[in-house]
Protein backbone atom coordinates (compact mmCIF):
# COMPACT_ATOMS: atom_id res chain seq x y z
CA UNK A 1 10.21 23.79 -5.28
CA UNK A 2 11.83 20.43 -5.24
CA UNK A 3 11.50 18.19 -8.26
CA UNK A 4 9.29 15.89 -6.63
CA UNK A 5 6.79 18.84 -5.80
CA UNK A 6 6.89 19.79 -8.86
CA UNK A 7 6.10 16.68 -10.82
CA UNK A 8 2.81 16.38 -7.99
CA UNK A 9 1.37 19.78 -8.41
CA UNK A 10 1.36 18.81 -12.11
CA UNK A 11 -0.02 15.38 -12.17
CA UNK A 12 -3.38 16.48 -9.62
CA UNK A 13 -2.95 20.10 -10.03
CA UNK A 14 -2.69 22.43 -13.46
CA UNK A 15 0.18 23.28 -13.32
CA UNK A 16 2.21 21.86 -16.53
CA UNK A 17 4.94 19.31 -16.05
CA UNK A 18 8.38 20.26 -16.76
CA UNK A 19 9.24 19.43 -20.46
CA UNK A 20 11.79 16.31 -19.96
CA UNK A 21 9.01 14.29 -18.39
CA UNK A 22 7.08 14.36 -21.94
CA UNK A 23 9.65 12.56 -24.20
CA UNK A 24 10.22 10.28 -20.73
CA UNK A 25 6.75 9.37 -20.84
CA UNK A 26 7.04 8.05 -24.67
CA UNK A 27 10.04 5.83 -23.60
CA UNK A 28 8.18 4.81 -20.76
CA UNK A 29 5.16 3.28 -22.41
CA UNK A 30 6.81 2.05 -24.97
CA UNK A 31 9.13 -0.40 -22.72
CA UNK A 32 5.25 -1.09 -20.94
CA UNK A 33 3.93 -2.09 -24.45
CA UNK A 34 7.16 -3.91 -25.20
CA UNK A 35 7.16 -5.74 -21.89
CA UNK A 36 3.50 -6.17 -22.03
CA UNK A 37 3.71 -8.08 -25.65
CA UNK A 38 6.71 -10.08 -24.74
CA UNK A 39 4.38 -11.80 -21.86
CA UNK A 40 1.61 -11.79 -24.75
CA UNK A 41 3.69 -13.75 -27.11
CA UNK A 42 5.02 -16.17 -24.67
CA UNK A 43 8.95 -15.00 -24.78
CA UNK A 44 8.74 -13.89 -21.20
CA UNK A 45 7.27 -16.43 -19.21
CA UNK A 46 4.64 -16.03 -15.61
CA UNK A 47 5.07 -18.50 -13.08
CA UNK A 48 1.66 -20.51 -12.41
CA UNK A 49 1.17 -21.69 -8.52
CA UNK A 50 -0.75 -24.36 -7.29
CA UNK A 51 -3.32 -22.25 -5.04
CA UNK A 52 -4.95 -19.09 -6.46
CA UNK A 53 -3.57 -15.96 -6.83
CA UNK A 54 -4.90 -12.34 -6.01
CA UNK A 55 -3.35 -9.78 -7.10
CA UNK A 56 -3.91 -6.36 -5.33
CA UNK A 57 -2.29 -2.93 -6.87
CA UNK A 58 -2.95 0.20 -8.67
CA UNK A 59 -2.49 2.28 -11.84
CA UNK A 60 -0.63 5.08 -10.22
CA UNK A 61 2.58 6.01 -8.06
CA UNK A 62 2.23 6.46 -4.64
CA UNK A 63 0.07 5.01 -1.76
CA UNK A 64 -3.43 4.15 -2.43
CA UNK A 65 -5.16 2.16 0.49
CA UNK A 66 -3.63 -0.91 -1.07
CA UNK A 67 -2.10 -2.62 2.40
CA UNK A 68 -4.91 -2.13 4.44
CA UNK A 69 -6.93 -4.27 1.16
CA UNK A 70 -4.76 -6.56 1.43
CA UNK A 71 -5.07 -7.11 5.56
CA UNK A 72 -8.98 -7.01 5.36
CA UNK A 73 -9.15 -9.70 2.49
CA UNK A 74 -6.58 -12.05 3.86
CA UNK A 75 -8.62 -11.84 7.31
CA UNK A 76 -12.18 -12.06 4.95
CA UNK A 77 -10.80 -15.23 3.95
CA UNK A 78 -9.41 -16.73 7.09
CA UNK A 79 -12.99 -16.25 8.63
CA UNK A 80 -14.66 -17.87 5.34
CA UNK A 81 -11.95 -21.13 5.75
CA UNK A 82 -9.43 -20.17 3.83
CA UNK A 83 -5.65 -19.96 4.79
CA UNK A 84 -4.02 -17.04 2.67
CA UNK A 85 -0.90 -15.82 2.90
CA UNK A 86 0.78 -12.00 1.58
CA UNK A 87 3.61 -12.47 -1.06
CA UNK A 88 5.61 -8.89 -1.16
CA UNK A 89 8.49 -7.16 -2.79
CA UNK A 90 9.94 -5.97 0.56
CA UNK A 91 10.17 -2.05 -0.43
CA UNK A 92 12.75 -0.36 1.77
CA UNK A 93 14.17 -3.43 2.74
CA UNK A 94 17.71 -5.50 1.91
CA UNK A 95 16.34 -8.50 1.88
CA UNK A 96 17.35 -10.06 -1.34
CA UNK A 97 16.63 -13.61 -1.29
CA UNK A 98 12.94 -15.47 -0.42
CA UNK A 99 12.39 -15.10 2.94
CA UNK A 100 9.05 -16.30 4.97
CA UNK A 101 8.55 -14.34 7.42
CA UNK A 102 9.15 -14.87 11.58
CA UNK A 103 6.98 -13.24 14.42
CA UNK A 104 9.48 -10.49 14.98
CA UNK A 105 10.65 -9.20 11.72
CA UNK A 106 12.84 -6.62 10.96
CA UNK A 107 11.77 -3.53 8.72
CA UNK A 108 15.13 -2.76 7.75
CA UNK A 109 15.36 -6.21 6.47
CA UNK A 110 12.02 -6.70 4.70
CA UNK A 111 10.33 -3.86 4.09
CA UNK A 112 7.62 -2.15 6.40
CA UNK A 113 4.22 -3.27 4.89
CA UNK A 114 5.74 -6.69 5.38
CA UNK A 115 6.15 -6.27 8.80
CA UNK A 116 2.71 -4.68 9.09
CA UNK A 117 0.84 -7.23 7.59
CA UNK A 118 3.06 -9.99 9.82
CA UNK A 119 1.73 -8.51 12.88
CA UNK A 120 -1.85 -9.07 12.24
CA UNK A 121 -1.03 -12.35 12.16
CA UNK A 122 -0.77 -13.29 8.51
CA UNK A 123 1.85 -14.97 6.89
CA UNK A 124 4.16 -13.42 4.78
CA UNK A 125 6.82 -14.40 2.57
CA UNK A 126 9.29 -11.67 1.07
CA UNK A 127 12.38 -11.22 -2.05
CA UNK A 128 12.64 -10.10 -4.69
CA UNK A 129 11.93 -13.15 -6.66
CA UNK A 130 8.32 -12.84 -6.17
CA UNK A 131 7.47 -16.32 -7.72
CA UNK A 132 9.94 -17.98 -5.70
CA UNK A 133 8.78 -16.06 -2.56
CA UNK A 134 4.71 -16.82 -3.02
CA UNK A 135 6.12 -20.52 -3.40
CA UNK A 136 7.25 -20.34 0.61
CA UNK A 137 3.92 -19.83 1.63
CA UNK A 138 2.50 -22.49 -0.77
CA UNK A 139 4.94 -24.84 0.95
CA UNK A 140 3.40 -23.75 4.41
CA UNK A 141 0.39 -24.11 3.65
CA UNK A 142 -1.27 -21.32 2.38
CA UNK A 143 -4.05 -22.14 -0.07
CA UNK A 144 -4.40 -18.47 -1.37
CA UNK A 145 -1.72 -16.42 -2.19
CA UNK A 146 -2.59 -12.42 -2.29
CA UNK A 147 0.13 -10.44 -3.94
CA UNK A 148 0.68 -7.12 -2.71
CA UNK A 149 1.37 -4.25 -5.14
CA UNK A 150 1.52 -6.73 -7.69
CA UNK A 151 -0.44 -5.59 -10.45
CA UNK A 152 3.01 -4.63 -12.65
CA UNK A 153 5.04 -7.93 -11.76
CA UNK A 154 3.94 -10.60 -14.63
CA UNK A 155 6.12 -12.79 -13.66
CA UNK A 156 3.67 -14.51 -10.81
CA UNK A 157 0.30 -15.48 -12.82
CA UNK A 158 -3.08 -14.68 -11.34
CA UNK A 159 -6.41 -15.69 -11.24
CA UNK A 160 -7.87 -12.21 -10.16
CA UNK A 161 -6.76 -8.61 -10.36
CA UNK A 162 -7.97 -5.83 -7.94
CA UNK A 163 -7.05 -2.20 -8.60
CA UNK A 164 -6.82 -0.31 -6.01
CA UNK A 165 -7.80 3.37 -6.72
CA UNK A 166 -7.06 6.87 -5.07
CA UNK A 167 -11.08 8.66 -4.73
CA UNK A 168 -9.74 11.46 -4.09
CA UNK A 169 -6.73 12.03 -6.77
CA UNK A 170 -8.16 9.48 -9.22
CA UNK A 171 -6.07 8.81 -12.05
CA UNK A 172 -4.44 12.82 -11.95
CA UNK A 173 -3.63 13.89 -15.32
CA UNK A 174 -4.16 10.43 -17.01
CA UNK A 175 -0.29 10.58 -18.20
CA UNK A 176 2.12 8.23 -18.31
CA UNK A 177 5.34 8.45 -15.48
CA UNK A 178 7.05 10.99 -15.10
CA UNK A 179 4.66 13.18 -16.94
CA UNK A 180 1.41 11.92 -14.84
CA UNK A 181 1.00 9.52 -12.36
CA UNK A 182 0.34 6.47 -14.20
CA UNK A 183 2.67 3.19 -14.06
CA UNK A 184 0.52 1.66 -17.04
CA UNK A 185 -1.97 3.69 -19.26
CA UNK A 186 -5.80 3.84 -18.25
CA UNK A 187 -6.77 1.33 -20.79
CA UNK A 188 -5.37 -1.24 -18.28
CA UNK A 189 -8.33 -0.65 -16.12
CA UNK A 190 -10.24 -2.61 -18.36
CA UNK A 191 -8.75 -5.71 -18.38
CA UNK A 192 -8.46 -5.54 -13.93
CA UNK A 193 -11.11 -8.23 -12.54
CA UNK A 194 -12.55 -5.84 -9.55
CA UNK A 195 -11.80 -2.02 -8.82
CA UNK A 196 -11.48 -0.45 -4.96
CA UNK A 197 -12.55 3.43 -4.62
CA UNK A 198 -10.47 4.62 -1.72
CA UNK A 199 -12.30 7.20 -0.11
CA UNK A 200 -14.15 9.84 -2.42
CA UNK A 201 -16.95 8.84 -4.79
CA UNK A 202 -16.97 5.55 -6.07
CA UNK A 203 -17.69 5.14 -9.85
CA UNK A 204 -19.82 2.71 -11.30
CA UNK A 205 -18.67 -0.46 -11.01
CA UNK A 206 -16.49 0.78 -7.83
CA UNK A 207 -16.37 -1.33 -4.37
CA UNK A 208 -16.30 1.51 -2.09
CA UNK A 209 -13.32 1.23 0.59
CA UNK A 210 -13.04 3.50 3.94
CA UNK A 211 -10.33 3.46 6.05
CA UNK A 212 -11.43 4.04 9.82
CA UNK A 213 -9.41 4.59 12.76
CA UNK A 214 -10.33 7.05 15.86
CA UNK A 215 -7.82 5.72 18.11
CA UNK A 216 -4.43 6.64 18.82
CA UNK A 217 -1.82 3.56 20.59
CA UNK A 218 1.27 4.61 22.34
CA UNK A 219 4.38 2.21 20.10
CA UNK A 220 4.77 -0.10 23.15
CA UNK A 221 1.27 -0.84 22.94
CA UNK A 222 0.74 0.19 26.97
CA UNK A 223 -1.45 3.19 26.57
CA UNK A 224 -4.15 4.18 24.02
CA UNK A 225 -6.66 6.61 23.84
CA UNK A 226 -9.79 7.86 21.45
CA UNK A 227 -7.96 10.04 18.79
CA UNK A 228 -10.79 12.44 19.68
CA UNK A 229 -8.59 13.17 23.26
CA UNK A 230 -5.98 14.97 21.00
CA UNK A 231 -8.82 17.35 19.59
CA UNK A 232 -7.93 20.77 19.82
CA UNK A 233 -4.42 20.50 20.43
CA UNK A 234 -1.36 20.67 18.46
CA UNK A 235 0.75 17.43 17.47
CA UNK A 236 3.25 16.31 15.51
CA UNK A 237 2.04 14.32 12.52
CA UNK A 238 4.61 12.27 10.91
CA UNK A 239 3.79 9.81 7.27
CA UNK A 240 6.50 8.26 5.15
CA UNK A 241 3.54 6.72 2.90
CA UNK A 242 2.48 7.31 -0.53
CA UNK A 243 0.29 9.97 0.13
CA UNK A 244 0.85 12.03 3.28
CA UNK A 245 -1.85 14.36 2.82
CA UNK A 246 -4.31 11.73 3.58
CA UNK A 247 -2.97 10.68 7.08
CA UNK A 248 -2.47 14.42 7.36
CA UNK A 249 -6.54 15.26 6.39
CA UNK A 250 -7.64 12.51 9.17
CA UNK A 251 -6.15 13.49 12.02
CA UNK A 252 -7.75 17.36 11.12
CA UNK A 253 -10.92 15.87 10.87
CA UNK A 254 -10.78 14.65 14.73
CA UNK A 255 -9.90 18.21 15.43
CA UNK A 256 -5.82 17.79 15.59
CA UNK A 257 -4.08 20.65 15.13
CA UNK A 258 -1.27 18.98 12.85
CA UNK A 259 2.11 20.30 12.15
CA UNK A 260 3.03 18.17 9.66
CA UNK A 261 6.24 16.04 8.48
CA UNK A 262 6.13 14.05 5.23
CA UNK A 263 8.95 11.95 4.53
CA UNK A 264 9.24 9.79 1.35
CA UNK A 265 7.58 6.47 0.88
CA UNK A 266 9.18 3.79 2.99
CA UNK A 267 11.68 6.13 4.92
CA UNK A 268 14.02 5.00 7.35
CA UNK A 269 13.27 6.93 10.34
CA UNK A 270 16.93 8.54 12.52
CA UNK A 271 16.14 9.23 16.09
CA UNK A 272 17.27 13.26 15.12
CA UNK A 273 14.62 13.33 12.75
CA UNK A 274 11.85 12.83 15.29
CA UNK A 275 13.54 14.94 17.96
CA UNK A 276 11.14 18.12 17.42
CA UNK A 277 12.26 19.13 21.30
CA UNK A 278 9.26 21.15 22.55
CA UNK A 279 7.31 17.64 24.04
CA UNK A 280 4.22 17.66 21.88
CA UNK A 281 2.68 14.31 21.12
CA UNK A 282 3.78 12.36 17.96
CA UNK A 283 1.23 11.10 16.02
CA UNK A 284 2.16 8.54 13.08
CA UNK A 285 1.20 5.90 10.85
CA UNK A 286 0.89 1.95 12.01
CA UNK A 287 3.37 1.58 8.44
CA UNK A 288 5.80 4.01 10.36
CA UNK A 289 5.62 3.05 13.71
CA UNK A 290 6.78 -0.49 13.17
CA UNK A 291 10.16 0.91 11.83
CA UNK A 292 10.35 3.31 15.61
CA UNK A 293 9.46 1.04 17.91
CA UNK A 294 12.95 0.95 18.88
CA UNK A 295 13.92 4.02 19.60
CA UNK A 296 10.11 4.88 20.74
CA UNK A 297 9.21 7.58 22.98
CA UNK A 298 6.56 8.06 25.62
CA UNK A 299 4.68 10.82 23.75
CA UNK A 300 4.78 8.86 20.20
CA UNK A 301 1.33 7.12 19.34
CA UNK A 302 0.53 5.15 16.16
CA UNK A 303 -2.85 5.55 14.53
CA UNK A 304 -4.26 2.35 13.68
CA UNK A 305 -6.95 2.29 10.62
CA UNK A 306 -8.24 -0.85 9.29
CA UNK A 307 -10.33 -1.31 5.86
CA UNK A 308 -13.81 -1.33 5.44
CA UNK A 309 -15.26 -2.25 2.31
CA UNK A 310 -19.28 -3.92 1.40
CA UNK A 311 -19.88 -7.46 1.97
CA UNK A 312 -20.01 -7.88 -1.80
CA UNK A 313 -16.57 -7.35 -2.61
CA UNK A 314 -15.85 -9.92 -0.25
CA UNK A 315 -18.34 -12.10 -1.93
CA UNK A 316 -16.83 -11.12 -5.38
CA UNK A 317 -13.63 -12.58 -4.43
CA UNK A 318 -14.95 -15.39 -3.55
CA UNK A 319 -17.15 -16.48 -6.52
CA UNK A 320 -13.95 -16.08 -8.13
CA UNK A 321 -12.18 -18.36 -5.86
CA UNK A 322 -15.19 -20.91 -6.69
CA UNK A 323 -16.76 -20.23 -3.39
CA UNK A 324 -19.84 -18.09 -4.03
């Protein structure tokens, strides 16, 4: 079993983790406590913008819905007269230095949630210097700045925190990295303004979130189809996200027959890897497909979901943003 396997099956299963992850974990949280009270004490300093600040991430490694959040608010608040823009790391991407975003970016370059979230029409600015980067789309305009996967990175101040959380894996074991999932301990949840259940049961005080697709787009965008027409037959499912399993649980509930092929989170796709040479349709991610659209074949279809979450989250945000 490879070492990534093995560390899952122990966070959200019971099996125990192997023993180097324990002393691992210690080190871990104490550079998080460290970090955390140098912020505290003022000797590392956050960067305050003019224009509000969300701030949308989770407690845990791995994928948790937290993209699709961020493309449902930012279009929440375009409706309701606002003009946000998406400030992001650019994971899986080279880009090094603050970039704001064109119509046609690169994954490669950027990252591929960037390029996701560009193509529903939102502005984005990217680097690595996230302070400097949210400060692009201040300069263009943007009068609300939602940070994505940002709930770690003190060095851009915010005015609201969302976690994002996993209803089906919750929290796993409640450990610390690499023992258990966790980038900061539970305690944090706390302190977080609003909390997202992802699927699953929601716990009190919970927005519940659903992602919902049911239609399947061929990667030039000339064809699509209800997801229900690949009921009952067998397709090639493909997910370089945080949590495969997920995409991989959808398509079986429309009735796909999936052979699956995880990948790791933000993979760079070779035309080899996709060449599974017996012509059965290739079903993947809208976060994958914008990083083979080049190389795209007939059969290949992207599966679009979008976020749906209550109208009071929405109106939660925006009592915070002094709109309620």
């Amino acid at each position: 079993m490879a070492v990534a396997d093995a560390l899952a099956a122990a966070w959200y299963g019971h099996r125990r983790g192997p023993w180097w992850t324990w002393p691992l974990a210690g080190l871990y949280g104490a550079l998080i406590a460290l970090r955390r009270g140098l912020y505290r004490l003022g000797l590392l300093h956050s960067v305050h913008l003019p224009v509000p600040v969300v701030v949308i991430g989770n407690l845990t490694a791995g994928g948790t819905g937290k993209t699709p959040l961020a493309i449902a608010l930012a279009e929440a608040l375009r409706v309701r007269g606002f003009r946000p823009g998406v400030v992001s790391r650019g994971h899986g991407g080279r880009q090094r230095e603050p970039v704001l975003l064109g119509n046609a970016p690169m994954p490669s370059e950027v990252g591929d949630e960037p390029c996701l979230i560009r193509a529903s029409g939102i502005p984005v600015a990217v680097g690595r210097d996230r302070p400097a980067a949210a400060q692009l789309l201040v300069a263009d305009g943007c009068d609300v700045v939602i940070a994505d996967d940002g709930l770690q990175h003190y060095r851009l101040a915010r005015d609201t925190e969302i976690c994002v959380i996993d209803g089906a894996r919750r929290f796993g074991n409640g450990h610390l990295l690499p023992a258990g999932p966790l980038r900061e301990p539970l305690r944090r949840l706390a302190r977080v303004d609003l909390r997202v259940c992802n699927g699953g049961t929601p716990q009190p005080g919970e927005y519940p979130m659903r992602l919902v697709g049911g239609e399947a787009v061929t990667l030039d965008g000339a064809h699509r189809q209800p997801l229900s027409a690949f009921a009952s037959r067998r397709a090639h499912a493909v997910a370089a996200i945080g949590n495969p399993a997920r995409f991989f649980a959808s398509l079986r509930e429309a009735g796909v027959e999936v052979v699956e092929h995880a990948f790791p989170d933000h993979h760079a796709f070779a035309v080899a890897e996709l060449a599974f040479g017996d012509g059965l349709p290739v079903l993947m991610t809208d976060k994958d497909a914008v990083k083979c659209r080049g190389f795209a074949q007939p059969h290949w279809w992207r599966v679009p979901v979008r976020a749906e979450l209550p109208a009071a989250f929405f109106d939660a945000v925006l009592a915070r943003l002094g709109r309620g």
